[in-house]
Protein backbone atom coordinates (compact mmCIF):
# COMPACT_ATOMS: atom_id res chain seq x y z
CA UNK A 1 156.52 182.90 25.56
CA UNK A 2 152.77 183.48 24.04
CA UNK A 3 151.45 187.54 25.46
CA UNK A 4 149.06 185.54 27.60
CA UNK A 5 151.63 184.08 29.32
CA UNK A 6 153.94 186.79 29.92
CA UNK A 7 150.43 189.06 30.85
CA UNK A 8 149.67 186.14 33.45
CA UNK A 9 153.17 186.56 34.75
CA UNK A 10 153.08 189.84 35.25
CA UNK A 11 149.90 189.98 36.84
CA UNK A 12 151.14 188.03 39.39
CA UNK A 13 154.18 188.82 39.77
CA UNK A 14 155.41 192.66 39.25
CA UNK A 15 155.03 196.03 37.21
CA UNK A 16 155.31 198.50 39.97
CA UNK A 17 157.60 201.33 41.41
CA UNK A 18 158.09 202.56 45.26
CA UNK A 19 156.85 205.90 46.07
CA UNK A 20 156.57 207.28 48.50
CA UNK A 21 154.96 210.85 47.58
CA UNK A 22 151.30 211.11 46.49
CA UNK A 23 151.32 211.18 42.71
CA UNK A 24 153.98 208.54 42.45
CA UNK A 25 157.86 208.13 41.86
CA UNK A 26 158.83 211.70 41.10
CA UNK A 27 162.74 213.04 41.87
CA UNK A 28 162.14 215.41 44.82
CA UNK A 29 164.82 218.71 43.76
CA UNK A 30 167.53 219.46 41.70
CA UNK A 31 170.18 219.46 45.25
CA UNK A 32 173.18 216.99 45.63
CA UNK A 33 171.21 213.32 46.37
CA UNK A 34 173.52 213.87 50.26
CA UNK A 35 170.44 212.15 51.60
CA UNK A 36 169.68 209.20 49.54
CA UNK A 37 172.34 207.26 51.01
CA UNK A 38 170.73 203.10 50.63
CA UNK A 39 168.12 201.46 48.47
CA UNK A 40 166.35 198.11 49.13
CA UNK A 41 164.80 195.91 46.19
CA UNK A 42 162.10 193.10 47.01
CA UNK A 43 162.76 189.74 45.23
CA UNK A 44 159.42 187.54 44.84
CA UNK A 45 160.96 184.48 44.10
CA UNK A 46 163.32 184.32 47.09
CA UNK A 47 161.21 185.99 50.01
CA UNK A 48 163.97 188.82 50.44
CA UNK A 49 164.60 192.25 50.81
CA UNK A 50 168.31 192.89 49.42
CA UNK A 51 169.94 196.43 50.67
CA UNK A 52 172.46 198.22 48.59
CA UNK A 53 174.29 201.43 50.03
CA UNK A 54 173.77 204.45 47.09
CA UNK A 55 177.37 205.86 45.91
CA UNK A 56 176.10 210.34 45.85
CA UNK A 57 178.51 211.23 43.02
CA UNK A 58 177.70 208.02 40.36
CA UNK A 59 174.40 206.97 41.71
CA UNK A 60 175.97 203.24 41.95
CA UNK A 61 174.77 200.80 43.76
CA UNK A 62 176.34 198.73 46.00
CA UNK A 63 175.20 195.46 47.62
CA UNK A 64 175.30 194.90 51.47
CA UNK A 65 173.07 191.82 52.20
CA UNK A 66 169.97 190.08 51.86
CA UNK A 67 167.51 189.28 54.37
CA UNK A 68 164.17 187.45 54.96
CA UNK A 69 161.03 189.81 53.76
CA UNK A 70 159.39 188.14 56.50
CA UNK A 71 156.42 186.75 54.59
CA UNK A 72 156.13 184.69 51.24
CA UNK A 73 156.49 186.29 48.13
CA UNK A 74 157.56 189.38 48.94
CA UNK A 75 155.81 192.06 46.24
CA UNK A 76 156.86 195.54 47.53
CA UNK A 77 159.19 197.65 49.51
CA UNK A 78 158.68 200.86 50.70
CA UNK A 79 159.99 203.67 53.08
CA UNK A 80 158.43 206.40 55.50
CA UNK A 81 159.15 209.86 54.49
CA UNK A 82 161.36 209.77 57.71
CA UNK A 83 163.55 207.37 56.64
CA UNK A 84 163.16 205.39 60.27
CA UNK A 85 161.05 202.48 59.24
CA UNK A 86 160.36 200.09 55.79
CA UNK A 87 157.19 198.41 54.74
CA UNK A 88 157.28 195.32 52.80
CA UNK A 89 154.28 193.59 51.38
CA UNK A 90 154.21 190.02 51.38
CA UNK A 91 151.95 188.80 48.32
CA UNK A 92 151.48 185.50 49.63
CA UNK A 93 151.17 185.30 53.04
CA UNK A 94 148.69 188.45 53.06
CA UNK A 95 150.75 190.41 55.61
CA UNK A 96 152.96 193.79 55.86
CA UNK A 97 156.42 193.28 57.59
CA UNK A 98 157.50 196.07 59.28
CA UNK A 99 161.78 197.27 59.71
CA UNK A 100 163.19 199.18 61.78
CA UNK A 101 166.59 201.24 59.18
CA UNK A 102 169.44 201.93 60.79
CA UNK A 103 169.94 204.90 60.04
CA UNK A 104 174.05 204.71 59.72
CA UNK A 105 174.24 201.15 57.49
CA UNK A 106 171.33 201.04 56.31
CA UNK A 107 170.87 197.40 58.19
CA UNK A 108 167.26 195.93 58.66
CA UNK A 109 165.57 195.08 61.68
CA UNK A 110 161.97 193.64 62.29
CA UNK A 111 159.66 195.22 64.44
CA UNK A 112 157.10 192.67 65.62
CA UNK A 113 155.10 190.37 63.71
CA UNK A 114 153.74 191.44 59.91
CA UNK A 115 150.41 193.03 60.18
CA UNK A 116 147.48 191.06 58.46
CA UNK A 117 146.31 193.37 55.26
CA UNK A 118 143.80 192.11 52.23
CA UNK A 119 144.80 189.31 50.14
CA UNK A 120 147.41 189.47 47.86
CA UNK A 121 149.05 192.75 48.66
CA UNK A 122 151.17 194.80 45.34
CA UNK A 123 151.42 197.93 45.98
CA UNK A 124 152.07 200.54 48.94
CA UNK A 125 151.72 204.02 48.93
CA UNK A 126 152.36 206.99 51.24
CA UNK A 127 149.57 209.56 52.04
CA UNK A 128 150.90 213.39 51.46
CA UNK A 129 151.98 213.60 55.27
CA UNK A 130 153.19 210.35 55.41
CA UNK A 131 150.90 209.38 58.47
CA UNK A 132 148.84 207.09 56.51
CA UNK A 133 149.85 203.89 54.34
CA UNK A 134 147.49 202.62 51.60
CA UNK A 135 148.02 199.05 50.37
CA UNK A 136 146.21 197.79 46.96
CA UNK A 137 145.07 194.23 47.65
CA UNK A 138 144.50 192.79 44.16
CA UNK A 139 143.21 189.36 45.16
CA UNK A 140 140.12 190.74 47.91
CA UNK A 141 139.54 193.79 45.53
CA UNK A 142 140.06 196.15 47.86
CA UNK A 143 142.08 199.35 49.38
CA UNK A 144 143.51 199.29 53.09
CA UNK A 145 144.54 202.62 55.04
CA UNK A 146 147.18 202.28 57.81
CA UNK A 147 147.90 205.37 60.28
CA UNK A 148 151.68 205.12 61.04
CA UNK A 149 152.72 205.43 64.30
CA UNK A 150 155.83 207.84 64.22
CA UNK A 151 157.93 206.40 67.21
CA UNK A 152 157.42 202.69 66.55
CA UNK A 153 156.57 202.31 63.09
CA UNK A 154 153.90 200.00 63.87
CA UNK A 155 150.77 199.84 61.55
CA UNK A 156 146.56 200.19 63.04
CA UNK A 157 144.09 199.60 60.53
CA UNK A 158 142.26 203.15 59.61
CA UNK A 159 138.49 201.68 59.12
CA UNK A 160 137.30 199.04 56.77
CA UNK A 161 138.65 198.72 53.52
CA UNK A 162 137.41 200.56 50.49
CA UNK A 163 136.43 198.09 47.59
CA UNK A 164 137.87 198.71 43.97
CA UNK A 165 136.54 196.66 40.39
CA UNK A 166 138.45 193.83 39.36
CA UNK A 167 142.05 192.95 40.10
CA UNK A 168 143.14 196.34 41.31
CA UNK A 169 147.27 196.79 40.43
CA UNK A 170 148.39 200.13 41.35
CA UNK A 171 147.31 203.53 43.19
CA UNK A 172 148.41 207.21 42.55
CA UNK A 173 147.09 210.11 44.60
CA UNK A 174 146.48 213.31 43.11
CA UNK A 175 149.06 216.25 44.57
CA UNK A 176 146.75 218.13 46.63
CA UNK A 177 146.18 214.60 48.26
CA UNK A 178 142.19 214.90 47.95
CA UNK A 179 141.70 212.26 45.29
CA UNK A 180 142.96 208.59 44.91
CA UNK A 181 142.59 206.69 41.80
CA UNK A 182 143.25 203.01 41.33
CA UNK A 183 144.18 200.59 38.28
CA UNK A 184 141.86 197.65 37.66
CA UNK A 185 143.69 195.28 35.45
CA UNK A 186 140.58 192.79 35.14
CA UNK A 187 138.18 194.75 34.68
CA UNK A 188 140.30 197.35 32.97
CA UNK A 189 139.30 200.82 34.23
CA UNK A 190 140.00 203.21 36.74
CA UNK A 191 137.85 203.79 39.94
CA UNK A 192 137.93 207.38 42.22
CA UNK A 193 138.19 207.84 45.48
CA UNK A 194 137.52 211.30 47.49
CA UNK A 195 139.97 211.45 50.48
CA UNK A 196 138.06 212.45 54.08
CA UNK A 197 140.22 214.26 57.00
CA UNK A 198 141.15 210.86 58.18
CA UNK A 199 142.63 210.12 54.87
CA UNK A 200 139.38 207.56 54.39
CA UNK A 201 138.68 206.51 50.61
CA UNK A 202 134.66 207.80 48.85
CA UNK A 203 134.27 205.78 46.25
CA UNK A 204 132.94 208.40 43.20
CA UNK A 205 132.67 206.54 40.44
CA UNK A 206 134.82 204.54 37.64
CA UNK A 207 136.29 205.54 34.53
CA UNK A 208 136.85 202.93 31.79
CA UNK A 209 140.31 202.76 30.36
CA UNK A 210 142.17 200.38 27.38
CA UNK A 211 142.57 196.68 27.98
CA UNK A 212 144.94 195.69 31.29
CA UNK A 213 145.69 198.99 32.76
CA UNK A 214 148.55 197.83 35.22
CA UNK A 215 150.19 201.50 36.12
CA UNK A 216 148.87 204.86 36.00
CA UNK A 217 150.43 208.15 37.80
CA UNK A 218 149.49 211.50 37.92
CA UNK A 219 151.47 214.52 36.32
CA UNK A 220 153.03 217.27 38.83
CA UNK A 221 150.66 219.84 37.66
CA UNK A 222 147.44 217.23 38.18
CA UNK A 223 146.18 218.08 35.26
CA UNK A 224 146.64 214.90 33.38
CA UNK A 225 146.91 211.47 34.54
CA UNK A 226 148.19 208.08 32.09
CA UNK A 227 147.47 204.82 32.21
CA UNK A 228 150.40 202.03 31.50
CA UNK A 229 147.82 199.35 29.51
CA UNK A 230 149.69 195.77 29.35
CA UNK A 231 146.87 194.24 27.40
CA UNK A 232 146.37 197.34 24.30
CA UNK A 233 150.15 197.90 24.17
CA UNK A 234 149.68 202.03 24.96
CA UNK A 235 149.28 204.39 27.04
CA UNK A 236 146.23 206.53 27.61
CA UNK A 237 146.10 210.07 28.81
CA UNK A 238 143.65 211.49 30.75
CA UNK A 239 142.70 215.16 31.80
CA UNK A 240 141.75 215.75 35.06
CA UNK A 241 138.87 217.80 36.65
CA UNK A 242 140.53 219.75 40.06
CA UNK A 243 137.11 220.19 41.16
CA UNK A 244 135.96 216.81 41.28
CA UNK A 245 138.66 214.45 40.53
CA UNK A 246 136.74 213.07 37.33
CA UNK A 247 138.82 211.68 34.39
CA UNK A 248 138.31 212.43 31.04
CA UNK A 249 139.97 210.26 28.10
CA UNK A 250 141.74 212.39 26.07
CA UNK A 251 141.97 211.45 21.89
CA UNK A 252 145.02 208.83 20.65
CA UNK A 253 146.83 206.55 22.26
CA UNK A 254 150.92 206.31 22.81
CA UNK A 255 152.01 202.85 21.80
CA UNK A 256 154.52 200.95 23.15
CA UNK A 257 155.47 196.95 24.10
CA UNK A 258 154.14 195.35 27.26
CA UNK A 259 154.28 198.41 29.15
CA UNK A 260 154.14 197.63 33.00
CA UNK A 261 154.84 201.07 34.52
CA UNK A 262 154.90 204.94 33.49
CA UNK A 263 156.44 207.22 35.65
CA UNK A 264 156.98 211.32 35.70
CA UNK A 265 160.11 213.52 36.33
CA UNK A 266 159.18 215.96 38.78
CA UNK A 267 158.78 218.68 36.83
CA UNK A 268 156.42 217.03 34.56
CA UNK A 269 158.65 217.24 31.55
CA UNK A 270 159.52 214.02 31.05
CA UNK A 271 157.57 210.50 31.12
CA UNK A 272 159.38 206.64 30.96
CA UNK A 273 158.12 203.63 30.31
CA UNK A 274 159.02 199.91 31.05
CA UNK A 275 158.66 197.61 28.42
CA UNK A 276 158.95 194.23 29.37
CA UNK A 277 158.66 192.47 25.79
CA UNK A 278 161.15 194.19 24.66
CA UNK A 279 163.38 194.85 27.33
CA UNK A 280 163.19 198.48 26.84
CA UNK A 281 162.87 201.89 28.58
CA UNK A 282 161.15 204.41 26.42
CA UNK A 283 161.36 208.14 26.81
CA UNK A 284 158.65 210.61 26.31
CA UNK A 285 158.87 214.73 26.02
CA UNK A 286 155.45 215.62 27.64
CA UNK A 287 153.63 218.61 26.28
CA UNK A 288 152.52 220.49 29.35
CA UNK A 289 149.46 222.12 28.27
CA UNK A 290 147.92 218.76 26.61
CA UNK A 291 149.40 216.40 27.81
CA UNK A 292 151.01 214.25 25.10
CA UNK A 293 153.19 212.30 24.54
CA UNK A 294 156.35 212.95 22.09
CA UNK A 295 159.14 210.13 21.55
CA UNK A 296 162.75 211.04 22.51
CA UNK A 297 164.09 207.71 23.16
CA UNK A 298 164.43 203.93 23.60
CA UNK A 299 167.19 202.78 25.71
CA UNK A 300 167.76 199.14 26.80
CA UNK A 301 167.34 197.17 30.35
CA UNK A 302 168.05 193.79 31.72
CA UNK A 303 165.66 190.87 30.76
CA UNK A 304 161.85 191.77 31.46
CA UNK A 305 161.93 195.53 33.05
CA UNK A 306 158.97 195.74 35.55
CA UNK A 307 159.98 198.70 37.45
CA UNK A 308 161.82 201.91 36.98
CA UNK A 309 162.56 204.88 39.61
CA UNK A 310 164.12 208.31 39.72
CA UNK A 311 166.56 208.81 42.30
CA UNK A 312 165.62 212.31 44.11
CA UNK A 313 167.85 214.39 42.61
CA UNK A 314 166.70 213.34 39.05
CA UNK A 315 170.76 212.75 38.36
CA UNK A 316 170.18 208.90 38.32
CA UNK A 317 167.69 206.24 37.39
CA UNK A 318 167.47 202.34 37.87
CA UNK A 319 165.27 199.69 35.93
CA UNK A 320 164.38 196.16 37.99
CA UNK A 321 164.59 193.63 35.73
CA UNK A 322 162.61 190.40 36.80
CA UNK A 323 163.68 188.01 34.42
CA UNK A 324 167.95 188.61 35.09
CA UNK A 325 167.82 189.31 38.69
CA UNK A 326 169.30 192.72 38.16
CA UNK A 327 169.44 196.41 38.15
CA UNK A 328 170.03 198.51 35.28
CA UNK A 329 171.52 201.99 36.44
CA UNK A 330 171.55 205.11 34.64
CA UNK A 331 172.44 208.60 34.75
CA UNK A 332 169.93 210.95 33.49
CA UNK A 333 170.44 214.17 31.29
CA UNK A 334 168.45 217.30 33.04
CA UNK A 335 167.90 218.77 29.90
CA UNK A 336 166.20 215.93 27.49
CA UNK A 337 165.83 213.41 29.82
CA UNK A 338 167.91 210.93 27.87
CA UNK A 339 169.22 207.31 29.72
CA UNK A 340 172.96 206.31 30.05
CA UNK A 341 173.69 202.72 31.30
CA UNK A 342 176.24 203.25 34.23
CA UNK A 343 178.43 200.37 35.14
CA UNK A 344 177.56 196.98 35.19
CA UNK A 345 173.67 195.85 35.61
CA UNK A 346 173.93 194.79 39.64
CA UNK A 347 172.47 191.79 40.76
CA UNK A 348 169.65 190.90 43.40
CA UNK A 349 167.48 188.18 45.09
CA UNK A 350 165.74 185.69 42.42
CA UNK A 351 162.49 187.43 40.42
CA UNK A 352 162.94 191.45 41.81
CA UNK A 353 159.69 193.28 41.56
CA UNK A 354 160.56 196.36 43.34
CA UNK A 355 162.85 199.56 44.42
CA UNK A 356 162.87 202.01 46.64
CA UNK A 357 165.16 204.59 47.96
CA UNK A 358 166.13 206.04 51.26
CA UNK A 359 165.90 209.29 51.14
């Protein structure tokens, strides 16, 4: 497969994460994961949400059942801060479907219709109070804000959508939850968003960034932010200005192979990569008072990684491999951050894109 083919894949297909904090998938503390008790994984291909119940001591997953997303090709899964309702977004049909979790078994349920969103919806994220839900729509160029309704779960439309440059991918929001920033694959660079008191995005201005950004996050500390960059290979870093928001590129480049997302530890010490050429996840030490990146270690995944998480206690992580139909799961050591394949890789619905957790 040429890298313009596997690029066009990806594009419209996968390379994100669920999150459902504002700076991206980061574990939460270093308790007992008691809480995180099911996980759910979108499958493209198949138009499915498959549910899995979480084992607490070996972070093993378990498959319960697989439903209908609700919409064609479904692109991303993700749940309130609550743990009441899930949100998947339906890349083809242009439409949220909203589910009602039982809380006991984990078991989906559909509340209403799927609400109408931008076209081609990839990626969901959480506001800091988890009141508001921004979708990137990659396909209308733009960035829709849902308010939440807390009883119901049901979605209302916040105000017209804020426009992003070309082919926008993936969103982060900086901790304090003032400042949004958004991936443009096509026209690879970064636009910034101010965040009102209605959790509204100001458009401030764009940063440029290396060919095919498709992931960036920001670190705990928000004082750096990285780009995943399909197209260049590498990852950039970025400082970040608390003032303002701004980015500013910071010198050299981390390379790596088809990288599709980069995600932090919580406490910013430790960054991983998926590699989708090479089937790899690559480990990072991050410096914390510049930012860089040092190598610690390449460990493998199923066939085509586009998605990695950190459970919340930071004891476990899983890899979503699109081109097996499977989850990798790991356990993760504290201390450097290294990746241990637990058990056998467990499957899912045909072309998965996408995890989250219950917490």
């Amino acid at each position: 497969m040429s890298d313009k083919t596997i690029f066009t894949s990806i594009l419209a297909l996968v390379f994100a994460v669920s999150a459902s904090n504002c700076g991206g998938m980061h574990e939460a503390s270093n308790q007992m994961p008691r809480e995180t008790r099911f996980a759910f994984v979108a499958n493209y291909f198949s138009n499915s949400i498959s549910s899995y119940e979480v084992d607490p001591q070996t972070g093993r997953l378990t498959l319960r059942n697989t439903l209908p997303a609700g919409g064609v090709n479904s692109r991303v899964v993700v749940v309130e801060p609550s743990g009441r309702f899930a949100y998947v977004g339906n890349q083809g049909s242009d439409n949220i479907s909203v589910f009602a979790i039982d809380t006991s078994s984990g078991e989906l349920s559909m509340v209403g219709q799927p609400v109408p969103t931008g076209h081609g919806p990839r990626f969901m994220l959480f506001g800091p109070t988890g009141n508001l839900l921004y979708v990137v729509n990659q396909d209308s160029n733009e960035i829709s804000v849902f308010s939440i309704n807390k009883s119901t779960g049901i979605l209302t439309l916040v105000d017209n959508p804020a426009q992003s440059d070309d082919l926008p991918v993936a969103l982060a929001l900086y901790p304090s939850g003032q400042f949004a920033y958004v991936a443009n694959a096509n026209s690879s660079d970064i636009t910034v968003y101010r965040i009102d008191s209605a959790g509204r995005l100001g458009l401030t201005g764009a940063v440029p960034a290396p060919t095919n950004p498709v992931w960036l996050t920001i670190h705990p500390n928000g004082k750096f932010a990285y780009t995943a960059n399909f197209g260049s290979n590498d990852i950039s870093t970025f400082s970040v200005d608390a003032t303002d928001g701004s980015l500013r590129p910071q010198v050299g480049r981390t390379t790596t192979d088809a990288p599709t997302s980069i995600n932090i530890d919580s406490h910013g010490r430790f960054a991983y990569v998926t590699n989708t050429r090479a089937n790899t996840i690559s480990v990072f030490a991050i410096d914390a008072d510049t930012g860089a990146l040092t190598p610690v270690s390449i460990t493998q995944t199923g066939n085509n990684p586009v998605a990695f998480i950190l459970d919340p206690s930071g004891r476990f992580a899983y890899a979503v491999n699109q081109g097996s139909d499977d989850v990798t799961q790991y356990s993760v050591d504290p201390a450097t951050g290294l990746l241990t394949q637990v058990g056998s890789s467990v499957d899912t619905g045909e072309g998965p894109v996408w995890l989250t957790l219950r917490k």
